[in-house]
Every structure is written in structure tokens, then in C-alpha cells.
Protein backbone atom coordinates (compact mmCIF):
# COMPACT_ATOMS: atom_id res chain seq x y z
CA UNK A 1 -60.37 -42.84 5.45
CA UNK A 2 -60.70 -39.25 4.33
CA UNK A 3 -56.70 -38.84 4.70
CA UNK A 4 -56.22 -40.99 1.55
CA UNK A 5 -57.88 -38.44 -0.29
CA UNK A 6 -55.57 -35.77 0.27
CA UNK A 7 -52.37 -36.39 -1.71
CA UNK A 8 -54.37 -36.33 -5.25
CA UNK A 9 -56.37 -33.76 -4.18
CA UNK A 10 -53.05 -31.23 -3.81
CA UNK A 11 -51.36 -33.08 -6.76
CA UNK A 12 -54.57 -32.23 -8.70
CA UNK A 13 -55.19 -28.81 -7.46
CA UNK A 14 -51.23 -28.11 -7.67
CA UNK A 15 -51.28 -29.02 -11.28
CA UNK A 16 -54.22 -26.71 -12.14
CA UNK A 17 -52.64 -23.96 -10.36
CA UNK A 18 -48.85 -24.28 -11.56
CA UNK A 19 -50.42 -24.68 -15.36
CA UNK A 20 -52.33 -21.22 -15.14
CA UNK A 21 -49.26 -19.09 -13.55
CA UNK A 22 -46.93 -20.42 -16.61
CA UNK A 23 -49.92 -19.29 -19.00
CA UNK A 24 -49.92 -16.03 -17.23
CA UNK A 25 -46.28 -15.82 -17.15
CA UNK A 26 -46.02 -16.70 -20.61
CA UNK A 27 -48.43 -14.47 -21.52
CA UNK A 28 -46.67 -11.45 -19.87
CA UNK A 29 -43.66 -12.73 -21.31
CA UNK A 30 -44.65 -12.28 -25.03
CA UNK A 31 -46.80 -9.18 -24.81
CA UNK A 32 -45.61 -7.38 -21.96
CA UNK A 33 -47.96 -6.75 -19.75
CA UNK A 34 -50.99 -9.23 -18.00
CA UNK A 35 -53.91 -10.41 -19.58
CA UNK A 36 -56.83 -8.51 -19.56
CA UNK A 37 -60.11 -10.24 -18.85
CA UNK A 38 -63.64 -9.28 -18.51
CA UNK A 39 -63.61 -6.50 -21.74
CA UNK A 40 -66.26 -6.14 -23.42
CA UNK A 41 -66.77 -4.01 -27.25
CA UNK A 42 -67.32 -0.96 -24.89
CA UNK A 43 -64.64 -0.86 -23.13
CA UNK A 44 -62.27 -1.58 -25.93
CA UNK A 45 -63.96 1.41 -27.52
CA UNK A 46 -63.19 3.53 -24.36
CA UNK A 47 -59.29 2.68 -24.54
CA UNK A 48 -59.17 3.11 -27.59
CA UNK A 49 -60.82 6.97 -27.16
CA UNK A 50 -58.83 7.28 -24.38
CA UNK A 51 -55.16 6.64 -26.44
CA UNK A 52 -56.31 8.86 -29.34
CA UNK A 53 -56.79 11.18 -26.43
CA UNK A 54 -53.69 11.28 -25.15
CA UNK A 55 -51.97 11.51 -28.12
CA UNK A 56 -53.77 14.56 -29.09
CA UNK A 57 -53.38 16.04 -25.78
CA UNK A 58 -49.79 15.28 -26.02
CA UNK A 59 -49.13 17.14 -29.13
CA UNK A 60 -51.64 20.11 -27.93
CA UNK A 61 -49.25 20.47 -25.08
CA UNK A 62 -46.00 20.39 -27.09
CA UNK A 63 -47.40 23.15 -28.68
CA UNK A 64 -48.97 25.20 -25.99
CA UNK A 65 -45.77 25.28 -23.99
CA UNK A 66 -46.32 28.32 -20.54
CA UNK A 67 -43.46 30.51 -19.95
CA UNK A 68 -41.47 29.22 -16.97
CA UNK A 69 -42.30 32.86 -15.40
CA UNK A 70 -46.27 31.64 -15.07
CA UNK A 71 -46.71 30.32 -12.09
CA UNK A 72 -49.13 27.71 -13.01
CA UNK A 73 -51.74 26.10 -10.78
CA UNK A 74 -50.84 24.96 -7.51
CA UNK A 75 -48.06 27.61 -7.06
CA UNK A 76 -49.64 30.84 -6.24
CA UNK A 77 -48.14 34.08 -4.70
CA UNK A 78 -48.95 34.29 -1.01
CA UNK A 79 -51.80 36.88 -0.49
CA UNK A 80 -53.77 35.25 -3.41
CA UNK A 81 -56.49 32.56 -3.20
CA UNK A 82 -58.87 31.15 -0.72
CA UNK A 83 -56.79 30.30 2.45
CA UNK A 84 -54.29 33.68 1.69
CA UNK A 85 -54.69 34.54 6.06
CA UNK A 86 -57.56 37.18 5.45
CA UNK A 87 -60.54 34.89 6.56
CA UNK A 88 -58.07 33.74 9.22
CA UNK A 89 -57.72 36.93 11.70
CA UNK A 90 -55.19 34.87 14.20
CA UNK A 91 -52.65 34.02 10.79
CA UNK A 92 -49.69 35.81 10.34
CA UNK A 93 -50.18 36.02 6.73
């Protein structure tokens, strides 16, 4: 009777399952954020270039600060630019 066979199976399988989530949990827990899995020497290397990259970009910004007067990119006068209404003859602009 295969039926028998079903209660240990999900006691089994329920076990296995609620053991991993409290290691995750735990794991999050104490460190703060999830596990990571699956890294390898390079791409420990390639965080860790990545941090010391942000830092220095961080304090290359702090001092590079732009006037608030420079518009900056995405914030262009109208009549500048690619789509400004001249290669549109039916636009207003």
C-alpha cells in the first residue's frame, strides 16, 4: 500500500526543509544579510575591486562637488540635444 509511505515521507522531507530555513535564518540573523553560495576566488576578487571602487569614487565625488547652476546630464535646456523639435517639422518646439 503506497499510502503508508506517505506520512514519513513528509515527516522526513519536513524535517530537512524546516532544518535548512532556521540555518538560513540564523545565518541572516548573525551577519545580516543571506548566505552567499557558489563564489569562487574570482569573484571574491571582483567584490572586493568593486568596494575599493566605490569608496574611491565616493571620496572623488565629495570632492568634485558641480555647482547647483550646472544642469547636469539628463536636464538639458529645451532647444539642445537630439530630440530638441528640429528633426521633427510637425513639433511645436
Amino acid at each position: 500500500m503506497p499510502w503508508e509511505s506517505a506520512a514519513p515521507f513528509v515527516l522526513i522531507t519536513g524535517g530537512i526543509w524546516v532544518m535548512s530555513e532556521l540555518l538560513d535564518k540564523s545565518h541572516k540573523v548573525a551577519h545580516g544579510r543571506p548566505k552567499t553560495t557558489g563564489l569562487d576566488p574570482w569573484d571574491r576578487g571582483l567584490a572586493e575591486r568593486d568596494s575599493r571602487f566605490a569608496k574611491s569614487w565616493g571620496k572623488w565625488v565629495k570632492d568634485h562637488e558641480v555647482s547647483p547652476a550646472f544642469p547636469g546630464p539628463g536636464r538639458r535646456r529645451r532647444g539642445r540635444g537630439r530630440h530638441s523639435g528640429r528633426h521633427f517639422p510637425d513639433s511645436p518646439a
